[in-house]
PDB file of N, CA and C in Angstrom:
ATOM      1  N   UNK A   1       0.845  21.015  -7.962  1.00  0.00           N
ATOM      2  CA  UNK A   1       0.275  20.038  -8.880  1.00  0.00           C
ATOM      3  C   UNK A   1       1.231  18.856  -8.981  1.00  0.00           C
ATOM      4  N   UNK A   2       0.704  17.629  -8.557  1.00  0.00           N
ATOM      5  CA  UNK A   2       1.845  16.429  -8.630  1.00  0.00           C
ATOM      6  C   UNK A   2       1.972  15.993 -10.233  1.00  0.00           C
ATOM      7  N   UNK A   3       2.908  15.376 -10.355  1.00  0.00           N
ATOM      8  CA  UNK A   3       3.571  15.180 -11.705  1.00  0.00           C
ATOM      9  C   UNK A   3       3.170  14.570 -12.651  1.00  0.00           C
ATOM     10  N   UNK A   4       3.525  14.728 -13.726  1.00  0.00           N
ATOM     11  CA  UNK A   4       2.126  13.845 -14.699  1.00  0.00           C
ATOM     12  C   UNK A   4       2.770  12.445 -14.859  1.00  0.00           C
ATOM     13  N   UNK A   5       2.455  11.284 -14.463  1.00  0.00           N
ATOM     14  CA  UNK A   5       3.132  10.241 -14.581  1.00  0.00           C
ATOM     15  C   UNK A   5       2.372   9.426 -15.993  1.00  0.00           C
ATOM     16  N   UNK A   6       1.842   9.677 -16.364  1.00  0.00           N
ATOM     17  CA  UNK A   6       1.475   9.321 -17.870  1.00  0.00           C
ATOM     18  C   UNK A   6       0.405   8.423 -17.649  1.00  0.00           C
ATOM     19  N   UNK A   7      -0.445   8.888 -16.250  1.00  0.00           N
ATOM     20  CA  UNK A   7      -1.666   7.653 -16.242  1.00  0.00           C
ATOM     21  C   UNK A   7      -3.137   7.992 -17.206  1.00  0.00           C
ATOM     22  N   UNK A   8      -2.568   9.499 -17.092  1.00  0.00           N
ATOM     23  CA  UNK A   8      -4.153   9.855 -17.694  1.00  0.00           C
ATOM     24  C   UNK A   8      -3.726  10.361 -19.641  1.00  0.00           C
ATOM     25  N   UNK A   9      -4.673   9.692 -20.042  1.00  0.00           N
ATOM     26  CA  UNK A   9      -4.633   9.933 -21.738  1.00  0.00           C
ATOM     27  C   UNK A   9      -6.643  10.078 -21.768  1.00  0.00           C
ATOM     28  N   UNK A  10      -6.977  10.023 -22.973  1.00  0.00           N
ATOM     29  CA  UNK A  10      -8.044  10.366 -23.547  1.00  0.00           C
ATOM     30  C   UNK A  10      -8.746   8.821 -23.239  1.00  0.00           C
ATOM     31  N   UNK A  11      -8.386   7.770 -23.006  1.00  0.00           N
ATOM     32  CA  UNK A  11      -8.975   6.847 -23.179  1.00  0.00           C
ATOM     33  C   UNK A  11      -9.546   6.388 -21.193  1.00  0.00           C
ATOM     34  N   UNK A  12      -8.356   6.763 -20.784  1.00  0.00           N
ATOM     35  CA  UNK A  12      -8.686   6.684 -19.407  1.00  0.00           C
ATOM     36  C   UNK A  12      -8.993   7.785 -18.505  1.00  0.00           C
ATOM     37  N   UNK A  13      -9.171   8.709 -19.319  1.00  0.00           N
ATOM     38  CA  UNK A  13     -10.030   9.994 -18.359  1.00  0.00           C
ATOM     39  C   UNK A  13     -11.199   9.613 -17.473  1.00  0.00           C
ATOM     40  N   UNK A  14     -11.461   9.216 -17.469  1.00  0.00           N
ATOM     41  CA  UNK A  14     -13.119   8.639 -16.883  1.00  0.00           C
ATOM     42  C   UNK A  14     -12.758   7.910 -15.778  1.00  0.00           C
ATOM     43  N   UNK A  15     -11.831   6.873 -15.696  1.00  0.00           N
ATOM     44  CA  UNK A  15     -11.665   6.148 -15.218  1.00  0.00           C
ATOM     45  C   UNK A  15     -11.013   6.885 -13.697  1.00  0.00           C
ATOM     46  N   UNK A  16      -9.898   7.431 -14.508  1.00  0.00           N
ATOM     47  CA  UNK A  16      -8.937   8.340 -13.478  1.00  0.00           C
ATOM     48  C   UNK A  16      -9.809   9.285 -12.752  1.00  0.00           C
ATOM     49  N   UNK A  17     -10.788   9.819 -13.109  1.00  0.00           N
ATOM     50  CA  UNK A  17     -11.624  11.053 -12.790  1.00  0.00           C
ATOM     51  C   UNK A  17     -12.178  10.380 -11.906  1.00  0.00           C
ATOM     52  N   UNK A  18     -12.824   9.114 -11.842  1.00  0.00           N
ATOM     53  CA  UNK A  18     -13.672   8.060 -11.288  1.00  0.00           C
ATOM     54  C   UNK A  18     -12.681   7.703  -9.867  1.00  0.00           C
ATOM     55  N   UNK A  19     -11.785   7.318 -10.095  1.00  0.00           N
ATOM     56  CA  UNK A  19     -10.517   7.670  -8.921  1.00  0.00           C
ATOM     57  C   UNK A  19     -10.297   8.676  -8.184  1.00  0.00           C
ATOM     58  N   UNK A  20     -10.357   9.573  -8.374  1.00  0.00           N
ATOM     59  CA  UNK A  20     -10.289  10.679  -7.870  1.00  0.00           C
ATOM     60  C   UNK A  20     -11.573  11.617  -7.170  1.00  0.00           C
ATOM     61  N   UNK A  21     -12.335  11.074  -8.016  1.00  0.00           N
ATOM     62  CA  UNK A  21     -13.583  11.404  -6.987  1.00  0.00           C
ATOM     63  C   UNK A  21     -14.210  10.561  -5.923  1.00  0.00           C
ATOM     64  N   UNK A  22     -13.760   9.193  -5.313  1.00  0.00           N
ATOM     65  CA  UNK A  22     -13.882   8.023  -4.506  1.00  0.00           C
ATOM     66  C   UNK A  22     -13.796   8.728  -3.197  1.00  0.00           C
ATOM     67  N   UNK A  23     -15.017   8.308  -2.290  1.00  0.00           N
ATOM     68  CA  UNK A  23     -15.087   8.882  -1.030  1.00  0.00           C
ATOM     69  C   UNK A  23     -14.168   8.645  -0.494  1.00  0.00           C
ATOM     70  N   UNK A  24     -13.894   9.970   0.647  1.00  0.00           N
ATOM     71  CA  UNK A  24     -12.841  10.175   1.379  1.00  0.00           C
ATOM     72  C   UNK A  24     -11.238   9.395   1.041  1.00  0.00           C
ATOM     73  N   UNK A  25     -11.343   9.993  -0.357  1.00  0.00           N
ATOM     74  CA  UNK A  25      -9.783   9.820  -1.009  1.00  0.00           C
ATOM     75  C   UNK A  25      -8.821   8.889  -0.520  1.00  0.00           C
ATOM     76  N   UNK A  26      -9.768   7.238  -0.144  1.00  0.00           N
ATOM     77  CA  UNK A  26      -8.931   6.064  -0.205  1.00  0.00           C
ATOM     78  C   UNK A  26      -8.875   5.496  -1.934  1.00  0.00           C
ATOM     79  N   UNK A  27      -8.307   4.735  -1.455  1.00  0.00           N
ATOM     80  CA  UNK A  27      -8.104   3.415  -2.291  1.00  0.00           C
ATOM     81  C   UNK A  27      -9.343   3.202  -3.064  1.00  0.00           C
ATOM     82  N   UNK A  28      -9.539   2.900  -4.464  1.00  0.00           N
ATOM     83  CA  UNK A  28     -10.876   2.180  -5.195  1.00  0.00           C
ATOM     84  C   UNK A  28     -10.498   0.498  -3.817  1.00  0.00           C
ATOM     85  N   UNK A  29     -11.750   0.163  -3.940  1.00  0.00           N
ATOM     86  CA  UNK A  29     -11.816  -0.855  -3.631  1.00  0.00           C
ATOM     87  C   UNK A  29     -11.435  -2.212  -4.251  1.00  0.00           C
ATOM     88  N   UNK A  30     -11.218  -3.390  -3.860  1.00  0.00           N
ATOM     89  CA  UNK A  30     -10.222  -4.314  -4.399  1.00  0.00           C
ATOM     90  C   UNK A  30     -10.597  -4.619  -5.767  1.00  0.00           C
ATOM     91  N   UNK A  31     -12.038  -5.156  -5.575  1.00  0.00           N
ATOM     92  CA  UNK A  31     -12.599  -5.481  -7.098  1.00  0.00           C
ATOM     93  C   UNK A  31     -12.873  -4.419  -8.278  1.00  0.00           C
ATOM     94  N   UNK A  32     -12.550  -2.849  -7.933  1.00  0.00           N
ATOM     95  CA  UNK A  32     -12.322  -2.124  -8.711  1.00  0.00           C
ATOM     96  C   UNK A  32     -11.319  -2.206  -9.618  1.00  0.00           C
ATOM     97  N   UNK A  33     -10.274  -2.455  -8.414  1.00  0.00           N
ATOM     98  CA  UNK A  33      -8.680  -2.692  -8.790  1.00  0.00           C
ATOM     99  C   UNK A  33      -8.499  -3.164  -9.648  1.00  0.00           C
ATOM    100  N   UNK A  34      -9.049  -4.855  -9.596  1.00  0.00           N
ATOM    101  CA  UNK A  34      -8.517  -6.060 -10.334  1.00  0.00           C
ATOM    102  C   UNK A  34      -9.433  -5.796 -11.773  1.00  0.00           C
ATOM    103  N   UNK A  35     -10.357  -5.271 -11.761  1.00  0.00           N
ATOM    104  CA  UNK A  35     -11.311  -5.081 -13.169  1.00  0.00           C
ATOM    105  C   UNK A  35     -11.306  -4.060 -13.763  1.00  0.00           C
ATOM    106  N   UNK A  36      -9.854  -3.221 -13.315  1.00  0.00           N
ATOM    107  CA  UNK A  36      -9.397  -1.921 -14.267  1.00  0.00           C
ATOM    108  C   UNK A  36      -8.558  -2.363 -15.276  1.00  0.00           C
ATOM    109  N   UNK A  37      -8.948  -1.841 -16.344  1.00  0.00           N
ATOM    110  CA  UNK A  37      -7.945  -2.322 -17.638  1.00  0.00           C
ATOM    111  C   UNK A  37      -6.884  -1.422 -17.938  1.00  0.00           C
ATOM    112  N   UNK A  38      -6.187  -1.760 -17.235  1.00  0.00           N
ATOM    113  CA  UNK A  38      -4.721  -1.013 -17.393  1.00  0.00           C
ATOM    114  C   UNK A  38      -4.495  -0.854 -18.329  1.00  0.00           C
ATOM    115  N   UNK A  39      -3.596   0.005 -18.843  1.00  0.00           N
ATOM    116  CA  UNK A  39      -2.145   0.177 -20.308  1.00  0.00           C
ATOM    117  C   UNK A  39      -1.045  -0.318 -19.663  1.00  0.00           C
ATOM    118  N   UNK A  40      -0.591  -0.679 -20.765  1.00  0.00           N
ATOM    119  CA  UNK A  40       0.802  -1.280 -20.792  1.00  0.00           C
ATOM    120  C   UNK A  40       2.212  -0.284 -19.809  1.00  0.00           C
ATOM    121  N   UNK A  41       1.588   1.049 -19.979  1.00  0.00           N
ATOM    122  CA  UNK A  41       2.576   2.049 -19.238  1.00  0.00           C
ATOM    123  C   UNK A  41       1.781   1.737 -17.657  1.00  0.00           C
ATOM    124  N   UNK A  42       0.448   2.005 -17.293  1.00  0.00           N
ATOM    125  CA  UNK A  42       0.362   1.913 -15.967  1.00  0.00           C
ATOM    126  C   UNK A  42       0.725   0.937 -15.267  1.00  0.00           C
ATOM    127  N   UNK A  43       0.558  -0.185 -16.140  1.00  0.00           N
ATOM    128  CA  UNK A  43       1.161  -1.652 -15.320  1.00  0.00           C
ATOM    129  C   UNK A  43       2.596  -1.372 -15.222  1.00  0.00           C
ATOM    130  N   UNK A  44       3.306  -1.373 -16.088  1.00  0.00           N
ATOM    131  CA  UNK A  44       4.859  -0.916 -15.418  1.00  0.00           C
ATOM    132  C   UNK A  44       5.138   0.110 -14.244  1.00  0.00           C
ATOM    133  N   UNK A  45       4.131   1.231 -14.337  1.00  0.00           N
ATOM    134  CA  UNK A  45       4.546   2.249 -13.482  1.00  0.00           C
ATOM    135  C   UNK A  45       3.812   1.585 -11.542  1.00  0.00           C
ATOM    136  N   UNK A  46       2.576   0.644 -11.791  1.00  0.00           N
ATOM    137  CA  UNK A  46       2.209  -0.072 -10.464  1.00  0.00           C
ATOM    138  C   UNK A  46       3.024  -0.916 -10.268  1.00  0.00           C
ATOM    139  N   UNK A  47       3.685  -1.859 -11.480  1.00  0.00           N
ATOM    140  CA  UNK A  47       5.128  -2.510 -10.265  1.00  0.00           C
ATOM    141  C   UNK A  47       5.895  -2.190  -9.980  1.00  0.00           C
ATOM    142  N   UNK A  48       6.452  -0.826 -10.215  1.00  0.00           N
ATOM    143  CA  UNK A  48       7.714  -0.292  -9.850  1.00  0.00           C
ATOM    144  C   UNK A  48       7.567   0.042  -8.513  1.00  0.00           C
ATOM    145  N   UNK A  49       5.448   0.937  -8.317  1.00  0.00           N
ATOM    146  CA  UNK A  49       5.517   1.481  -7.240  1.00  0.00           C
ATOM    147  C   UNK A  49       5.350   0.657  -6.219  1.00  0.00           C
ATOM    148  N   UNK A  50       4.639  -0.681  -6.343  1.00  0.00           N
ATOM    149  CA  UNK A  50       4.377  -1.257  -5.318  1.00  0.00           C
ATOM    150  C   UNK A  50       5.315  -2.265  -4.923  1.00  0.00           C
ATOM    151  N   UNK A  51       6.321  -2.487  -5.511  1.00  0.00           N
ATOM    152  CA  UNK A  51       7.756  -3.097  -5.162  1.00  0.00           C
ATOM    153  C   UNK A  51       7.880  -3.082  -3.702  1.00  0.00           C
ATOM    154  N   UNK A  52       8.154  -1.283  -3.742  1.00  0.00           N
ATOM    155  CA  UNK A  52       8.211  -0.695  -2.306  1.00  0.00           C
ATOM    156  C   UNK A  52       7.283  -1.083  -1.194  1.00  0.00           C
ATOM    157  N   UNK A  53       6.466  -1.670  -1.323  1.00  0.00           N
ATOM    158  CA  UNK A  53       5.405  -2.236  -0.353  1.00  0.00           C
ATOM    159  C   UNK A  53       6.017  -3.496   0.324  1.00  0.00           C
ATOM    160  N   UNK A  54       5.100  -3.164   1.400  1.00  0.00           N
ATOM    161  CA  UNK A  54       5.236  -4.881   2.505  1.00  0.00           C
ATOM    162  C   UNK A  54       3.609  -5.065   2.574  1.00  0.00           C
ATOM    163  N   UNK A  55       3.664  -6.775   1.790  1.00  0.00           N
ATOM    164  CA  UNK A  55       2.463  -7.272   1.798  1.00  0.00           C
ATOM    165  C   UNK A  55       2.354  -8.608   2.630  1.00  0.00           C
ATOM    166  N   UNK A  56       1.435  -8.555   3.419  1.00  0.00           N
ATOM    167  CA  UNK A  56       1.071 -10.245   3.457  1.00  0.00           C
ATOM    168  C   UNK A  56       0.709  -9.961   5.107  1.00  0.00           C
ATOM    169  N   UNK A  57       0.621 -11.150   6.027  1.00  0.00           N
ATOM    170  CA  UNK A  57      -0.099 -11.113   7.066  1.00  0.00           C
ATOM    171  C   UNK A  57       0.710 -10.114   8.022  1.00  0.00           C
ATOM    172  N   UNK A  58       0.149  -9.997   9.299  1.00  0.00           N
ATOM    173  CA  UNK A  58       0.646  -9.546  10.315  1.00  0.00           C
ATOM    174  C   UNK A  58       2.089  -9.867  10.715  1.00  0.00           C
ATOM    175  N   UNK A  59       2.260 -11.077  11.012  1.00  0.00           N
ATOM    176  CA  UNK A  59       3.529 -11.823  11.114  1.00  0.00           C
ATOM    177  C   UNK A  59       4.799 -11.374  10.067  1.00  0.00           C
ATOM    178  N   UNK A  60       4.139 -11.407   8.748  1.00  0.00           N
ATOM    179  CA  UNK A  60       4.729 -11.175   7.353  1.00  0.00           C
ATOM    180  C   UNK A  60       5.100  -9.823   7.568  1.00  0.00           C
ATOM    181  N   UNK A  61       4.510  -8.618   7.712  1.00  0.00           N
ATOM    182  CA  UNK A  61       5.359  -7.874   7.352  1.00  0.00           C
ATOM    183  C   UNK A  61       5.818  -7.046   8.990  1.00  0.00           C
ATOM    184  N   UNK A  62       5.461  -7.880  10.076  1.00  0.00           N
ATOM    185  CA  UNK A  62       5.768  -7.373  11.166  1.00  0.00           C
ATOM    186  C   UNK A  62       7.559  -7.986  10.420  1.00  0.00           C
ATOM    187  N   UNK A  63       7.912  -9.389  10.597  1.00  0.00           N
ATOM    188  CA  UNK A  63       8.681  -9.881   9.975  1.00  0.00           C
ATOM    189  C   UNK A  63       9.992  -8.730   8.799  1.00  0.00           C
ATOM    190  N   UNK A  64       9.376  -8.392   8.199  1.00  0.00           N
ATOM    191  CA  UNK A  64      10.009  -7.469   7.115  1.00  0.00           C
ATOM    192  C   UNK A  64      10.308  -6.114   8.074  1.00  0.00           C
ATOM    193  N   UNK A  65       9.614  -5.668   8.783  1.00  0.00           N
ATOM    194  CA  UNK A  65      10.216  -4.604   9.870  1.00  0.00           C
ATOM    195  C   UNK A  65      11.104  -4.582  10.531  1.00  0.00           C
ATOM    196  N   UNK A  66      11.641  -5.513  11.237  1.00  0.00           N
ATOM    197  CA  UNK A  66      12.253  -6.546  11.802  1.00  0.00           C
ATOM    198  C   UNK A  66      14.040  -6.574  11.131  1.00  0.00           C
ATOM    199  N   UNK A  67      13.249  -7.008   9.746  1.00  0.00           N
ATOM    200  CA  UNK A  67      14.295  -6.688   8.853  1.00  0.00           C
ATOM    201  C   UNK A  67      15.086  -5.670   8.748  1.00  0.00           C
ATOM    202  N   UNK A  68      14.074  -4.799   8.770  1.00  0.00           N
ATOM    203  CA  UNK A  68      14.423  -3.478   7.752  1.00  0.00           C
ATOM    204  C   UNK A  68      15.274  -2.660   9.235  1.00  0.00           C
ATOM    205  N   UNK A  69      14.695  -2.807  10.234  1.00  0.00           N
ATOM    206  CA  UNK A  69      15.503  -2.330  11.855  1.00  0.00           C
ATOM    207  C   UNK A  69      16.972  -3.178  11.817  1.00  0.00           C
ATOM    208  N   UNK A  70      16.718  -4.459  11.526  1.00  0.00           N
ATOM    209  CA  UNK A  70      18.617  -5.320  11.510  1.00  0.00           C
ATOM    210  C   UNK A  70      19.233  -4.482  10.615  1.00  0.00           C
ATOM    211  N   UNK A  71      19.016  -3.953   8.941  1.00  0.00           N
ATOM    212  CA  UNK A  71      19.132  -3.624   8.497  1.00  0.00           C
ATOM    213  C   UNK A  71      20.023  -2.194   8.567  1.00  0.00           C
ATOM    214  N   UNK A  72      19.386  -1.118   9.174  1.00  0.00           N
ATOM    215  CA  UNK A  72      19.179   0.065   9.432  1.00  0.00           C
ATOM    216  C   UNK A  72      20.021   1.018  11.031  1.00  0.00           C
ATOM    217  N   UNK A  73      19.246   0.177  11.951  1.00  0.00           N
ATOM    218  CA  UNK A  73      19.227   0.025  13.702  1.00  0.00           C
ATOM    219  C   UNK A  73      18.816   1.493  13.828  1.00  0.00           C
ATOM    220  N   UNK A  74      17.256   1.835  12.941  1.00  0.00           N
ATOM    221  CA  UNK A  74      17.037   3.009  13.329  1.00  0.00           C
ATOM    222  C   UNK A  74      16.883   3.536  14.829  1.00  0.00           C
ATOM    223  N   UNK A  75      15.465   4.365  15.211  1.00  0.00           N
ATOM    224  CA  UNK A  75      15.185   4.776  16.374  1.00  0.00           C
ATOM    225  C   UNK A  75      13.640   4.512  16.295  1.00  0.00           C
ATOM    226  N   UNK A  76      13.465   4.532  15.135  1.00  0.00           N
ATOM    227  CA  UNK A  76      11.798   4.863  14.608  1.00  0.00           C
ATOM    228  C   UNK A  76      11.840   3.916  13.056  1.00  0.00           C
ATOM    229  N   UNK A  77      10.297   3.413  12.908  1.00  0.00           N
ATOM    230  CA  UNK A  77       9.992   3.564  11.740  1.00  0.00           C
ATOM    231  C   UNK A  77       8.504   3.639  11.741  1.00  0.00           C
ATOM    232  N   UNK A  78       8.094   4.517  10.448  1.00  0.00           N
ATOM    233  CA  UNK A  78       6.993   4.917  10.412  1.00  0.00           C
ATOM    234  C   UNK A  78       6.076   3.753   9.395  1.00  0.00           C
ATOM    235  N   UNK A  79       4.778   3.909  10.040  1.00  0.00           N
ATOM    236  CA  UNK A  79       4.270   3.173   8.888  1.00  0.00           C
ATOM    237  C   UNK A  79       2.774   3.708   8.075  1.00  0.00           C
ATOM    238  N   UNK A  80       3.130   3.282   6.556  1.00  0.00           N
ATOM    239  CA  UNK A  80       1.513   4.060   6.104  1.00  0.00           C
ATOM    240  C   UNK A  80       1.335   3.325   5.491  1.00  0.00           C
ATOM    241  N   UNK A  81      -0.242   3.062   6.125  1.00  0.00           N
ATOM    242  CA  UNK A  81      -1.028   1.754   5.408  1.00  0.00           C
ATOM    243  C   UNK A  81      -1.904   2.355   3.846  1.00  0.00           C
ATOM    244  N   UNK A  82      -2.085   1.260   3.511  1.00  0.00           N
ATOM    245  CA  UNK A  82      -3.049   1.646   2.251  1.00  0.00           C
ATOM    246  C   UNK A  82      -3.843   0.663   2.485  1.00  0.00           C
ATOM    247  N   UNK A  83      -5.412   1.477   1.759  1.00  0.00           N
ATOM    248  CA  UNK A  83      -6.039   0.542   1.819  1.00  0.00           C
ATOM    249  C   UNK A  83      -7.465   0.925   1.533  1.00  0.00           C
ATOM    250  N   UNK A  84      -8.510   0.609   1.080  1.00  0.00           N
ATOM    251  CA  UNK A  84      -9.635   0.786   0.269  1.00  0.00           C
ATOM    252  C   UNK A  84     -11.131   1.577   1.271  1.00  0.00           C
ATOM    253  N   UNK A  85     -10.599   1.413   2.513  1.00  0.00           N
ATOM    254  CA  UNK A  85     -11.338   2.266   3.737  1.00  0.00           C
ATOM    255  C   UNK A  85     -10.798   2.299   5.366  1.00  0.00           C
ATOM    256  N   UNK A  86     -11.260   3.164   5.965  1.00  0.00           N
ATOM    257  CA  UNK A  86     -10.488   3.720   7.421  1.00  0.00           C
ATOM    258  C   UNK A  86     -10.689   1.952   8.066  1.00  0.00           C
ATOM    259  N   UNK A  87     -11.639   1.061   8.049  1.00  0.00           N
ATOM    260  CA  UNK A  87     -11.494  -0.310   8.321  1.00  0.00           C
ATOM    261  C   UNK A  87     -10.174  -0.960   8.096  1.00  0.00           C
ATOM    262  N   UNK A  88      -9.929  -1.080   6.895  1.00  0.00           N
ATOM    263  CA  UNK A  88      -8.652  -1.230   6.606  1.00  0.00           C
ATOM    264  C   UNK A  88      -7.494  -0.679   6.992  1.00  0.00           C
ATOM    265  N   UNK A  89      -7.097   0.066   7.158  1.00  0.00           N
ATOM    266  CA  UNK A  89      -5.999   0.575   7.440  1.00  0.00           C
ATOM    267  C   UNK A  89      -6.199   0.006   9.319  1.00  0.00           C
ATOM    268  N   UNK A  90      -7.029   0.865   9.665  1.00  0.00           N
ATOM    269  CA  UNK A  90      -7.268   0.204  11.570  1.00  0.00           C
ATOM    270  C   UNK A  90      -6.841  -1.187  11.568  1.00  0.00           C
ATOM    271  N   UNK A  91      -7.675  -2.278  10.121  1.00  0.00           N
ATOM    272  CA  UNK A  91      -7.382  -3.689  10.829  1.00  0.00           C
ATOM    273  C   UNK A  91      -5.868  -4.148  10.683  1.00  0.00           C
ATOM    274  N   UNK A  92      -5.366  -2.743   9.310  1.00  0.00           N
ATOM    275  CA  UNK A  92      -3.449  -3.445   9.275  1.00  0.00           C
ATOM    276  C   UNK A  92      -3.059  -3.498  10.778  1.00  0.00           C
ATOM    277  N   UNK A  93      -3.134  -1.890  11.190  1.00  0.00           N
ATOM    278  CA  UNK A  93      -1.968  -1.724  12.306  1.00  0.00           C
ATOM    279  C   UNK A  93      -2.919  -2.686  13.364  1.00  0.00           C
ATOM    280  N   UNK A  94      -4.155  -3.064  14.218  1.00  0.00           N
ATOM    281  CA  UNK A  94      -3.928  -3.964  15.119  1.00  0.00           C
ATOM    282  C   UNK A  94      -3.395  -5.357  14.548  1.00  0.00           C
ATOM    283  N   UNK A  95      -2.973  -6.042  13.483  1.00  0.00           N
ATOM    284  CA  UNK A  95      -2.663  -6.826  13.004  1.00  0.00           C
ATOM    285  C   UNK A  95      -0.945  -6.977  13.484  1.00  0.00           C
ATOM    286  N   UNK A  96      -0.902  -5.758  13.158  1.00  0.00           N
ATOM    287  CA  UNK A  96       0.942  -5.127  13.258  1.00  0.00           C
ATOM    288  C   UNK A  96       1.219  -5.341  14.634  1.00  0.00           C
ATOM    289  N   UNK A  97       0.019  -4.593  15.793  1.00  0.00           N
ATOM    290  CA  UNK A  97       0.558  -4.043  16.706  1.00  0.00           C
ATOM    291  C   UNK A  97       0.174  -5.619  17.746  1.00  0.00           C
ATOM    292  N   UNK A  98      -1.111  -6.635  17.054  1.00  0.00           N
ATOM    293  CA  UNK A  98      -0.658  -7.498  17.626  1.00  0.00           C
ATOM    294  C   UNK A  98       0.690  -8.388  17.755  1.00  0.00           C
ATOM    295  N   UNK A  99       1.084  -8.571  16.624  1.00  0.00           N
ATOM    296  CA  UNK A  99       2.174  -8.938  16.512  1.00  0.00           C
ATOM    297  C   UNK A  99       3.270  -9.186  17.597  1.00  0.00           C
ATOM    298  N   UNK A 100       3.511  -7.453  17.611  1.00  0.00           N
ATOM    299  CA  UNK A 100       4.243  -6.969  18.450  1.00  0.00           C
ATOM    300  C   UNK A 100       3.850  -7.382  20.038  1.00  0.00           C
ATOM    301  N   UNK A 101       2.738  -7.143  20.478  1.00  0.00           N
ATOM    302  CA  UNK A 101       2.550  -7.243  21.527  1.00  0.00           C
ATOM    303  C   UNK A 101       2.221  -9.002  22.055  1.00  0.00           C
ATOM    304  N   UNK A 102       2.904  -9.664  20.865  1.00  0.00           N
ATOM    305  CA  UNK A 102       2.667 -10.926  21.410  1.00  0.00           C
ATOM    306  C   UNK A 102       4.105 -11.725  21.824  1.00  0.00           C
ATOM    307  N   UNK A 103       4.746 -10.546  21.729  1.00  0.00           N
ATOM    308  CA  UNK A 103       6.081 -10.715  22.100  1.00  0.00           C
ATOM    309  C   UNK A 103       7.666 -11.459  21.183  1.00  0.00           C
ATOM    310  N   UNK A 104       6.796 -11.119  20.465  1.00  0.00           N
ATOM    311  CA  UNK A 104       7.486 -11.939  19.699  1.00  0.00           C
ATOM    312  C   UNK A 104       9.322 -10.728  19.392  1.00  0.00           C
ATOM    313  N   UNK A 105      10.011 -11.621  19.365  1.00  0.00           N
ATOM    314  CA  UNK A 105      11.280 -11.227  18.885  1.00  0.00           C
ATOM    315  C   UNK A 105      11.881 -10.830  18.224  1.00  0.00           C
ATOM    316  N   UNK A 106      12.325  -9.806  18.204  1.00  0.00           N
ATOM    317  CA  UNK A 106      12.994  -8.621  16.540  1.00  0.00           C
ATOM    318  C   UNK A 106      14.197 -10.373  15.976  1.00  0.00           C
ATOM    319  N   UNK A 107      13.734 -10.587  14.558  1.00  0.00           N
ATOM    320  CA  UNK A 107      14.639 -11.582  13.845  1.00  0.00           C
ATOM    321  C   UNK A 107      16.254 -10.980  13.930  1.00  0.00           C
ATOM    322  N   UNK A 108      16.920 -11.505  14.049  1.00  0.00           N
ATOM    323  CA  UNK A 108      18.122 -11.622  13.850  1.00  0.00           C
ATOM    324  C   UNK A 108      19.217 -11.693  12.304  1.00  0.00           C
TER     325      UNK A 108
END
């Protein structure tokens, strides 16, 4: 059982339940997102989590990879997309993997 992070109370049961029952256990979709009325605790606990994220175009967070390899000089890095359906996630990584394959140059 994962941990109770204090999203669910009496007022947002429905909501959360409504989450959790969303086909094939993606993401609510965007305009779900933006027209959920958070608490004051979930909004703190979504910027903490999504800090950790790389957002923005192909370039952008091919860019931040880039980084994170100068950074690091792993062997590997893994990546897990999020995202509101299996469309999404497919259109991150060819986004990513164009990137890459356009030759472009690990930043310095």
């Amino acid at each position: 059982m994962p941990p109770d992070l204090g999203l669910r109370n009496e007022s947002n049961t429905n909501d959360a339940e409504h989450a959790c029952a969303h086909k094939n256990d993606s993401l609510l979709p965007p305009e779900e997102v933006e027209n959920y009325p958070a608490t004051l605790n979930e909004s703190q606990i979504l910027d903490v989590y999504t800090q950790r994220f790389v957002n923005g175009s192909g370039a952008d967070v091919a860019a931040a990879l880039d980084r994170l390899y100068e950074q690091t000089q792993v062997d590997e890095i893994m990546l897990v997309t999020m995202g509101s359906s299996r469309a999404v996630h497919v259109r991150t990584l060819e986004l990513i993997a164009q990137h890459y394959q356009a030759g472009v140059p690990v930043t310095s």
